[in-house]
C-alpha atoms as a PDB file:
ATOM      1  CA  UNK A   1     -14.510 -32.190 -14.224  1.00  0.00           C
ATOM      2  CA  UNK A   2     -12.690 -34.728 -15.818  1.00  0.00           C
ATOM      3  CA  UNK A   3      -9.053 -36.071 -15.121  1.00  0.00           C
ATOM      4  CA  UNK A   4      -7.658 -34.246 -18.460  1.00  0.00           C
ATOM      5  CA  UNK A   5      -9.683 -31.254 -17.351  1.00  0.00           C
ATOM      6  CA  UNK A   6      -7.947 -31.062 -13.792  1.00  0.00           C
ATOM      7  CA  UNK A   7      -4.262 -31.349 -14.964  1.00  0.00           C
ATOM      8  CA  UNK A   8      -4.718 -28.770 -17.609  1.00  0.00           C
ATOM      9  CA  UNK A   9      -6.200 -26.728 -14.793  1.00  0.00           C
ATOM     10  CA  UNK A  10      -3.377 -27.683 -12.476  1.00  0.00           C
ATOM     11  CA  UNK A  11      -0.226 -26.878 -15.088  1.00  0.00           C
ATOM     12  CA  UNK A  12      -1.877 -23.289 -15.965  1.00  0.00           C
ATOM     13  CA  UNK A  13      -1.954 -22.726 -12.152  1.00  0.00           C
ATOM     14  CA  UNK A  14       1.446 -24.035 -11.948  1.00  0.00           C
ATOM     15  CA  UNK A  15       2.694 -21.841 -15.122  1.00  0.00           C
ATOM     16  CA  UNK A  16       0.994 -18.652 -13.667  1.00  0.00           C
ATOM     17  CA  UNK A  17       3.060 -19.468 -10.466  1.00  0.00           C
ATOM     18  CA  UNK A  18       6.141 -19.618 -12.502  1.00  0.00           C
ATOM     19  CA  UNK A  19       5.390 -16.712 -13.952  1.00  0.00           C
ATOM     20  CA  UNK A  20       4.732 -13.944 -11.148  1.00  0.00           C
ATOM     21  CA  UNK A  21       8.455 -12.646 -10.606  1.00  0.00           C
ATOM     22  CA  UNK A  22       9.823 -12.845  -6.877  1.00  0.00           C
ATOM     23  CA  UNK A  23       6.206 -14.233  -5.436  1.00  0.00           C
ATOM     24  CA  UNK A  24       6.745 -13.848  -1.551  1.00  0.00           C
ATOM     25  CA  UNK A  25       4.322 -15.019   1.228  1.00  0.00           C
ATOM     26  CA  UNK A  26       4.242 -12.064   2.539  1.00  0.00           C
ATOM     27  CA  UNK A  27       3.879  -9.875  -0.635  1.00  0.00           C
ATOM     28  CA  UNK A  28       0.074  -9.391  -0.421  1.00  0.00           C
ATOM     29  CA  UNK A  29       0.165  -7.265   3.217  1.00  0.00           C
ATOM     30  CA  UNK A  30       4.103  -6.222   2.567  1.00  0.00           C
ATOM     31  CA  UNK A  31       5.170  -7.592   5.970  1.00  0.00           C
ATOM     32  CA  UNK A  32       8.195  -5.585   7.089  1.00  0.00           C
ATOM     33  CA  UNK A  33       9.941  -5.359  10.731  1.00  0.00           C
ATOM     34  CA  UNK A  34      11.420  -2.093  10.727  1.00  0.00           C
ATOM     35  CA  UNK A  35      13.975  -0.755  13.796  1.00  0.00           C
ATOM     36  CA  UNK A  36      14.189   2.877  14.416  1.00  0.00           C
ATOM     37  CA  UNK A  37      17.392   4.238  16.709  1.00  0.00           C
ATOM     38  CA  UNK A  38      14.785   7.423  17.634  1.00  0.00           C
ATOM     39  CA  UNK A  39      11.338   8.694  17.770  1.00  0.00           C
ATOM     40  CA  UNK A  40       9.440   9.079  14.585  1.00  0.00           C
ATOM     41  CA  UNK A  41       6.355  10.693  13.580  1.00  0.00           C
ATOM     42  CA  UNK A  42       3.563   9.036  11.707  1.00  0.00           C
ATOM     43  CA  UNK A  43      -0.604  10.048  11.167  1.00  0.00           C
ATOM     44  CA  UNK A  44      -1.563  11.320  14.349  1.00  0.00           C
ATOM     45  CA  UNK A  45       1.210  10.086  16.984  1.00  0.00           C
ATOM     46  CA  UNK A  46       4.841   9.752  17.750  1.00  0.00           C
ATOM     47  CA  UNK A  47       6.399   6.132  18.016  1.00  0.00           C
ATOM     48  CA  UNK A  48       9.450   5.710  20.844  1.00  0.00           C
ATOM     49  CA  UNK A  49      12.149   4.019  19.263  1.00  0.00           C
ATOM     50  CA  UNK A  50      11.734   0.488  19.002  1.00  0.00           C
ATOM     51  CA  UNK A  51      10.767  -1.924  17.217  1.00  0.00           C
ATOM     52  CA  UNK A  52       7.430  -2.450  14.905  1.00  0.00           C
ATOM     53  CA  UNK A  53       5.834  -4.304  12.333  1.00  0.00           C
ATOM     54  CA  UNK A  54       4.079  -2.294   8.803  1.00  0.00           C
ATOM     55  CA  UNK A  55       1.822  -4.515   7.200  1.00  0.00           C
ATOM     56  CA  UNK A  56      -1.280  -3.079   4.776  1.00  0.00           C
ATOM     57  CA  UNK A  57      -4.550  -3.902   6.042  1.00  0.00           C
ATOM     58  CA  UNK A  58      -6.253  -7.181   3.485  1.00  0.00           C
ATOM     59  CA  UNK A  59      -9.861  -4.627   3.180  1.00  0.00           C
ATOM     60  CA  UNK A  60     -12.171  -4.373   0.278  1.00  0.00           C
ATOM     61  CA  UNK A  61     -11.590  -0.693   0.113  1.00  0.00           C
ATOM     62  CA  UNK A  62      -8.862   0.540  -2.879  1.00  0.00           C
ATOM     63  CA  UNK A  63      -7.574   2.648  -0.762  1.00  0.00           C
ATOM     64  CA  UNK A  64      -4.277   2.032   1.035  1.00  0.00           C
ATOM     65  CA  UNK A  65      -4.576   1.654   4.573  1.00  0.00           C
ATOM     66  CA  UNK A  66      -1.331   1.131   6.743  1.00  0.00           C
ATOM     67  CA  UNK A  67      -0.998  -0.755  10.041  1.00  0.00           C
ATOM     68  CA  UNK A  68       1.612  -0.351  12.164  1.00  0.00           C
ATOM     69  CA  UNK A  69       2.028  -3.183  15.054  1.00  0.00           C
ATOM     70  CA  UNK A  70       4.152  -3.983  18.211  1.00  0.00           C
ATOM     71  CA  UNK A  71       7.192  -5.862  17.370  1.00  0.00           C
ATOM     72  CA  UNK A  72       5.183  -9.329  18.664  1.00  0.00           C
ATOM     73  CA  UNK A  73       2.225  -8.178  16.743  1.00  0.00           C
ATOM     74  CA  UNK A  74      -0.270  -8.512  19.650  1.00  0.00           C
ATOM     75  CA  UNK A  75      -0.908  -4.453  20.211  1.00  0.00           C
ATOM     76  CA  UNK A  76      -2.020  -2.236  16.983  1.00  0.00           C
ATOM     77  CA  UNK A  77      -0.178   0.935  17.605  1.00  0.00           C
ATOM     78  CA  UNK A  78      -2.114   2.658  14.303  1.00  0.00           C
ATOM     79  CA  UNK A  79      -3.930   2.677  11.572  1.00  0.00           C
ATOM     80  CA  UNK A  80      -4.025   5.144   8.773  1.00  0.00           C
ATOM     81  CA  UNK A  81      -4.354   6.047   4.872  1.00  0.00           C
ATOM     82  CA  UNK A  82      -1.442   6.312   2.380  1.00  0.00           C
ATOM     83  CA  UNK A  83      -1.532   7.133  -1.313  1.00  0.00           C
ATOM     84  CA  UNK A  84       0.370   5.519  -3.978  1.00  0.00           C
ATOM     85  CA  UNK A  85       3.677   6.583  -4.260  1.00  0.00           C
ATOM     86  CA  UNK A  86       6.438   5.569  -6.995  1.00  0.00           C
ATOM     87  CA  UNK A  87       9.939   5.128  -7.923  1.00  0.00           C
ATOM     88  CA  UNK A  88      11.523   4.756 -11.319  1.00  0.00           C
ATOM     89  CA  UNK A  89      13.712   1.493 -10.079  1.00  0.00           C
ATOM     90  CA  UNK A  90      13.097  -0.928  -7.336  1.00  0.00           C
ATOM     91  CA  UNK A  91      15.243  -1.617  -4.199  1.00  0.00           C
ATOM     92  CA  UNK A  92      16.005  -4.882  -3.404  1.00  0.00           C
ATOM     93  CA  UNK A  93      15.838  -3.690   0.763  1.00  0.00           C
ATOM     94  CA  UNK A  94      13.005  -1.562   2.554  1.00  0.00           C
ATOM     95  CA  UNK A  95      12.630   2.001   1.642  1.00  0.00           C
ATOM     96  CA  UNK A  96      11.635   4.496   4.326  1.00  0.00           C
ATOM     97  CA  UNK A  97      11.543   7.683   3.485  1.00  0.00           C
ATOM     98  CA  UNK A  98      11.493  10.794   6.320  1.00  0.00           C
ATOM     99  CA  UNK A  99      10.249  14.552   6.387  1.00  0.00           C
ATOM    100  CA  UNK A 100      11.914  17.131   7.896  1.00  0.00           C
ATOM    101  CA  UNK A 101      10.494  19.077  11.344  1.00  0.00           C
ATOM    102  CA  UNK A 102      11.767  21.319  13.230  1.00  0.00           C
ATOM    103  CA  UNK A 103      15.119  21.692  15.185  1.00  0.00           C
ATOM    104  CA  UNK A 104      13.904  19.170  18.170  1.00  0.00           C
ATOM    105  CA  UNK A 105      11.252  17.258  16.850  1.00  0.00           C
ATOM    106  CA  UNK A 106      11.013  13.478  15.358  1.00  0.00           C
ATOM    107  CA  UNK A 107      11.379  13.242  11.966  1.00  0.00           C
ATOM    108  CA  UNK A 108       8.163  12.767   9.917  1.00  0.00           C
ATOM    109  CA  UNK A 109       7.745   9.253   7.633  1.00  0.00           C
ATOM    110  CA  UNK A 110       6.674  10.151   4.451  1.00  0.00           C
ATOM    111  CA  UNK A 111       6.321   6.874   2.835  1.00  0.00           C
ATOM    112  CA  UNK A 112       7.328   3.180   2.820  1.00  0.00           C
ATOM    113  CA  UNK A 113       8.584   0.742  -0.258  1.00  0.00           C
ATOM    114  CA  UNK A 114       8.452  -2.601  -0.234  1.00  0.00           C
ATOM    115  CA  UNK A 115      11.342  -4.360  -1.391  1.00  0.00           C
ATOM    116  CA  UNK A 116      11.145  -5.438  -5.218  1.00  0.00           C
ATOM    117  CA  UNK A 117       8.261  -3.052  -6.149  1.00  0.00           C
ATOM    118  CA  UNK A 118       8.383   0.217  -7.595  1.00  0.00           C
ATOM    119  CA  UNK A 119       4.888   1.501  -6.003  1.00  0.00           C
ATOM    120  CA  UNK A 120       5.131   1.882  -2.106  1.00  0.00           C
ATOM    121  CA  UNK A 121       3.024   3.786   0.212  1.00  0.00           C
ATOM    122  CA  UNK A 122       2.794   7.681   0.763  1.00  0.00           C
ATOM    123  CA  UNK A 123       1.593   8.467   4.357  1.00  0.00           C
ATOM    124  CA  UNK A 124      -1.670  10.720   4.447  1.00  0.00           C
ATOM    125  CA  UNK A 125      -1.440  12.885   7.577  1.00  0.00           C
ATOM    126  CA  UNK A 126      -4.516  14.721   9.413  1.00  0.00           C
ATOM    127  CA  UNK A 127      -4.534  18.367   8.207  1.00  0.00           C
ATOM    128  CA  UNK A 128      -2.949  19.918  10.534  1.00  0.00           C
ATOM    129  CA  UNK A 129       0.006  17.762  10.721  1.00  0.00           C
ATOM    130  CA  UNK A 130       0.118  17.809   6.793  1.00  0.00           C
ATOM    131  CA  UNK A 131       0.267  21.550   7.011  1.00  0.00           C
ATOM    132  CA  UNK A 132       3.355  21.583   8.834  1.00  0.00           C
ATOM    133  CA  UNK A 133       4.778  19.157   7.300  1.00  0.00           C
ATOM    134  CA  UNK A 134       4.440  20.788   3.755  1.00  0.00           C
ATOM    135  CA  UNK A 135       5.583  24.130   5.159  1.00  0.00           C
ATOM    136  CA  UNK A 136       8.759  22.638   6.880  1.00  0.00           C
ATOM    137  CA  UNK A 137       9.767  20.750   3.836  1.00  0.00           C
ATOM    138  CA  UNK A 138       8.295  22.784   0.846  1.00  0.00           C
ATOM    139  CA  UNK A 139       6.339  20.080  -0.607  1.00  0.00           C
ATOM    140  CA  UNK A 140       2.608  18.834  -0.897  1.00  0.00           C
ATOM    141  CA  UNK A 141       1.587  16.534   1.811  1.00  0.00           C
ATOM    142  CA  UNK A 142      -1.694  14.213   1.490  1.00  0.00           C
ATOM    143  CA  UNK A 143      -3.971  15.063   4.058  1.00  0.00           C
ATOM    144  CA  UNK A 144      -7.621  13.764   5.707  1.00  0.00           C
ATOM    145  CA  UNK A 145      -9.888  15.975   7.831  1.00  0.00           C
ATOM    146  CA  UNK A 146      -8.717  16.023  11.273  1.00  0.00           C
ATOM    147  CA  UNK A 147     -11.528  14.925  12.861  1.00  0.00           C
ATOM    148  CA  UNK A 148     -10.120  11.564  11.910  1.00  0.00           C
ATOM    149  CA  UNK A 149      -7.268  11.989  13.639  1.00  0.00           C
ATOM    150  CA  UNK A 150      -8.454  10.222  16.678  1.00  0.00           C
ATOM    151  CA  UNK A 151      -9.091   6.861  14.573  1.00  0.00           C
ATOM    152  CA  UNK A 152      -5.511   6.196  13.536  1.00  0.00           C
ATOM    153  CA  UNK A 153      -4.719   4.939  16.828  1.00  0.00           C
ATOM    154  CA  UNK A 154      -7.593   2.705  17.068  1.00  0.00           C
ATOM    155  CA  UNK A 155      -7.438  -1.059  16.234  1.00  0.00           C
ATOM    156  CA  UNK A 156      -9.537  -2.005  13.489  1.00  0.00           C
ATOM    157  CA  UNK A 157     -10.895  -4.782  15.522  1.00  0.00           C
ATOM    158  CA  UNK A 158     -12.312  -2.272  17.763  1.00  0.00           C
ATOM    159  CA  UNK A 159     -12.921   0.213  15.645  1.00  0.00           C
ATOM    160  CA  UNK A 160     -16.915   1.649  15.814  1.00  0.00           C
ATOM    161  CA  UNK A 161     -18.444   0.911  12.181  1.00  0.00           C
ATOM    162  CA  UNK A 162     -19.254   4.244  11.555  1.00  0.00           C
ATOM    163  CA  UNK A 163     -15.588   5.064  12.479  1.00  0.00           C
ATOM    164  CA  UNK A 164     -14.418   2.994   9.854  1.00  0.00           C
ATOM    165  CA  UNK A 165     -16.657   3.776   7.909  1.00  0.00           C
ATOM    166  CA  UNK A 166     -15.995   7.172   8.338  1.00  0.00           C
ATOM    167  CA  UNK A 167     -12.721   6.922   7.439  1.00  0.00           C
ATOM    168  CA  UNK A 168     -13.267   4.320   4.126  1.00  0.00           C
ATOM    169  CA  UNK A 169     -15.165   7.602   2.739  1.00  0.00           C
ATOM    170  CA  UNK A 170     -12.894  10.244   3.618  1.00  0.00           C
ATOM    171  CA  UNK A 171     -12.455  12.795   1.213  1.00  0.00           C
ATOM    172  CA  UNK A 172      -8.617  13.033   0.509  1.00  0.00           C
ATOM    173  CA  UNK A 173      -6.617  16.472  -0.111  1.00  0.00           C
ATOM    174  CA  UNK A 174      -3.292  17.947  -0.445  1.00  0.00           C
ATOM    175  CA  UNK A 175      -1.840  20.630   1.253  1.00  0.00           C
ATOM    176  CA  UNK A 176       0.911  23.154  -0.501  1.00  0.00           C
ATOM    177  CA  UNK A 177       3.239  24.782   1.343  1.00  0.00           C
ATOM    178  CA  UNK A 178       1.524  28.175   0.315  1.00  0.00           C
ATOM    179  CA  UNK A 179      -1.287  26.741   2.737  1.00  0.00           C
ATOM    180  CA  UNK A 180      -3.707  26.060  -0.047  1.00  0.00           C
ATOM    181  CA  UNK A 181      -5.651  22.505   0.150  1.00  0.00           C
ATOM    182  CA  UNK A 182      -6.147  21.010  -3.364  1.00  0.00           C
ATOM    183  CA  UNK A 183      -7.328  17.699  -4.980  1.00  0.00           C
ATOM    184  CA  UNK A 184      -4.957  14.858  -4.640  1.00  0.00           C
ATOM    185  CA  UNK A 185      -4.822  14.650  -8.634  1.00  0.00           C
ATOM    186  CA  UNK A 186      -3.626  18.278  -8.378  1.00  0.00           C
ATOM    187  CA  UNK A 187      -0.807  17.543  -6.027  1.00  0.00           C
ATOM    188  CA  UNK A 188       0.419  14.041  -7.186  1.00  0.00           C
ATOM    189  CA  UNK A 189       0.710  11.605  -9.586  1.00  0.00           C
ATOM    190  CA  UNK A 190      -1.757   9.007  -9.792  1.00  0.00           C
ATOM    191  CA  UNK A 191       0.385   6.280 -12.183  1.00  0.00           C
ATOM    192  CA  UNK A 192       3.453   5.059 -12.242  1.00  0.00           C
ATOM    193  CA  UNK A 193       6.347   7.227 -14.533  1.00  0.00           C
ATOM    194  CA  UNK A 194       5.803   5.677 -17.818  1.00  0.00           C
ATOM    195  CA  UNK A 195       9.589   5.199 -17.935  1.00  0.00           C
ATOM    196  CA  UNK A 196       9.736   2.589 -15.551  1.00  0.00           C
ATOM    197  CA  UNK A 197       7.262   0.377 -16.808  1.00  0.00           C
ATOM    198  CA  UNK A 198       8.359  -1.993 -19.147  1.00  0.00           C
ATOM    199  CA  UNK A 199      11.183  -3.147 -16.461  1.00  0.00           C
ATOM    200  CA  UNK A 200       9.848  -2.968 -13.339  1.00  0.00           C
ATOM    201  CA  UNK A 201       5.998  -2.937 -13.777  1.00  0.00           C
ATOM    202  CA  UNK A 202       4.167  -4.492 -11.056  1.00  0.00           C
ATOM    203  CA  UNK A 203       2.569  -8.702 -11.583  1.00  0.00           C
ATOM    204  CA  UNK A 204      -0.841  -7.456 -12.320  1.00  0.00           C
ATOM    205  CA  UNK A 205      -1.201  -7.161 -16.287  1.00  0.00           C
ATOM    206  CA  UNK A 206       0.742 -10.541 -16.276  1.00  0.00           C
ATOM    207  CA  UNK A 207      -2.069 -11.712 -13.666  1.00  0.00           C
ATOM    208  CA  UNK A 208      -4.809 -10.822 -15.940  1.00  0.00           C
ATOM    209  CA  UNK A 209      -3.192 -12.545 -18.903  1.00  0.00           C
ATOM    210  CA  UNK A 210      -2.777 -15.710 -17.247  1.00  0.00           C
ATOM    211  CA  UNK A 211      -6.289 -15.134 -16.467  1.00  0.00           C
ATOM    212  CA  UNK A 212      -7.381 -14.451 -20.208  1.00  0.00           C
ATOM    213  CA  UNK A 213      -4.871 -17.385 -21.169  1.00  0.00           C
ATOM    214  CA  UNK A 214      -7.028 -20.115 -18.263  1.00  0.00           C
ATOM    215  CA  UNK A 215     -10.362 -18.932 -19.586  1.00  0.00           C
ATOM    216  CA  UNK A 216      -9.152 -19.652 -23.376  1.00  0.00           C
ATOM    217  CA  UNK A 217      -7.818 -23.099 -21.987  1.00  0.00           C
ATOM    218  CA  UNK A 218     -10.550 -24.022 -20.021  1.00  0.00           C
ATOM    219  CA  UNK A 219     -13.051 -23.207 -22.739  1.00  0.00           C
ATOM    220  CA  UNK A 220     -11.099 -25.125 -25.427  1.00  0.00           C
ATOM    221  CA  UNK A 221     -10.924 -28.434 -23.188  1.00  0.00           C
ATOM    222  CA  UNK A 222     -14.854 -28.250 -22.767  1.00  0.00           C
ATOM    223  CA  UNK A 223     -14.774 -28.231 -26.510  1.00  0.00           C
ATOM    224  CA  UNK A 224     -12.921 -30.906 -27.101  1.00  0.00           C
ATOM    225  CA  UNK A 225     -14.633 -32.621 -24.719  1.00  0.00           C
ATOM    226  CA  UNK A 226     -18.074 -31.910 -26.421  1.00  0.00           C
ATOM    227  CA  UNK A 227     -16.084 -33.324 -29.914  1.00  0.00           C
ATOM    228  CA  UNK A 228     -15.487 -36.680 -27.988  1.00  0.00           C
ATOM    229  CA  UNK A 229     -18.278 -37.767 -26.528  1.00  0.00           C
END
């Protein structure tokens, strides 16, 4: 590659930089340190109040998969599923949104929202927690079969491949509070309200632009480089 080749390589890379509103470190696994006052429910256990760190888990799966950590990071208290979840404007601080249980018990997360973004993370719960859940607040819950229950509070790193595996392939449901299991796509939506696009879509389309824009750039220096010699 010649020297005009690499600066025209290096001020695209520079531009797309530019480009990609609020780029964070931490944006790709959504690093967040969250504090809670009193126990709260998540896929298959109750946290104490304490201290802990979300984070999504860097796989080649398209799925969302959650991690929840120890407030030093050094002890993986679970690992689960969520589902895309969506809001029509973004919050510049973490959203955590709760379901209701019953008189006594720790409240339920339903989801988690980065700040800046208006697609965060719905929190699929084995079926018979998502059961309860959608009876006690009158509202679908995302589920997985509950024999997969036992694998949210496994690390990854020690996770048996055919657990993992296992869990990569899950089918997904819903369950309504009339007790019927459906499809996800029955239950909820699987794209953001077309409202809040224009404002607050996510980097992506931009990404792939920059990308069409390189490839056009890169293809036209080779040219003129061919017209040169």
């Amino acid at each position: 590659m010649t020297k005009l080749q690499m600066k025209a390589m290096l001020f695209i890379g520079l531009g797309a930089l530019a480009l990609l509103p609020g780029a964070r470190a931490s944006e790709r696994d959504q690093k967040t340190v969250l504090t809670f006052s009193g126990p709260v429910e998540i896929p298959g256990q109750v946290l104490p109040a304490g201290t802990y760190v979300f984070k999504l888990l860097d796989s080649g799966s398209n799925r969302h998969i959650v991690q929840i950590f120890s407030k030093d990071e050094k002890r993986v208290f679970s690992t689960f599923f969520a589902i895309p979840d969506y809001r029509r404007h973004p919050s510049e601080t973490t959203i955590i949104r709760f379901e209701e249980r019953a008189a006594g018990m720790p409240q339920a997360i339903k989801g988690w929202f980065y700040p800046g973004r208006i697609d965060g993370h719905e929190f699929v719960y084995p079926e018979q927690e998502a059961i309860a859940l959608a009876q006690a607040n009158n509202t679908p819950v995302p589920s997985m079969p509950e024999d997969l229950a036992a694998n949210t509070t496994e690390p990854i790193i020690t996770m048996h491949e055919r657990a993992f595996m296992a869990m990569i392939i899950a089918p997904l449901k819903a369950e309504e509070p009339n007790g019927e299991e459906v499809e996800l796509a029955q239950a909820f939506a699987t794209s953001a309200p077309s409202a809040a696009l224009p404002a607050t879509a996510t980097p992506l389309p931009l990404v792939g632009l920059i990308g069409l824009l390189s490839l056009g750039t890169a293809a036209g220096i080779r040219l003129a480089a061919a017209r040169t010699k």
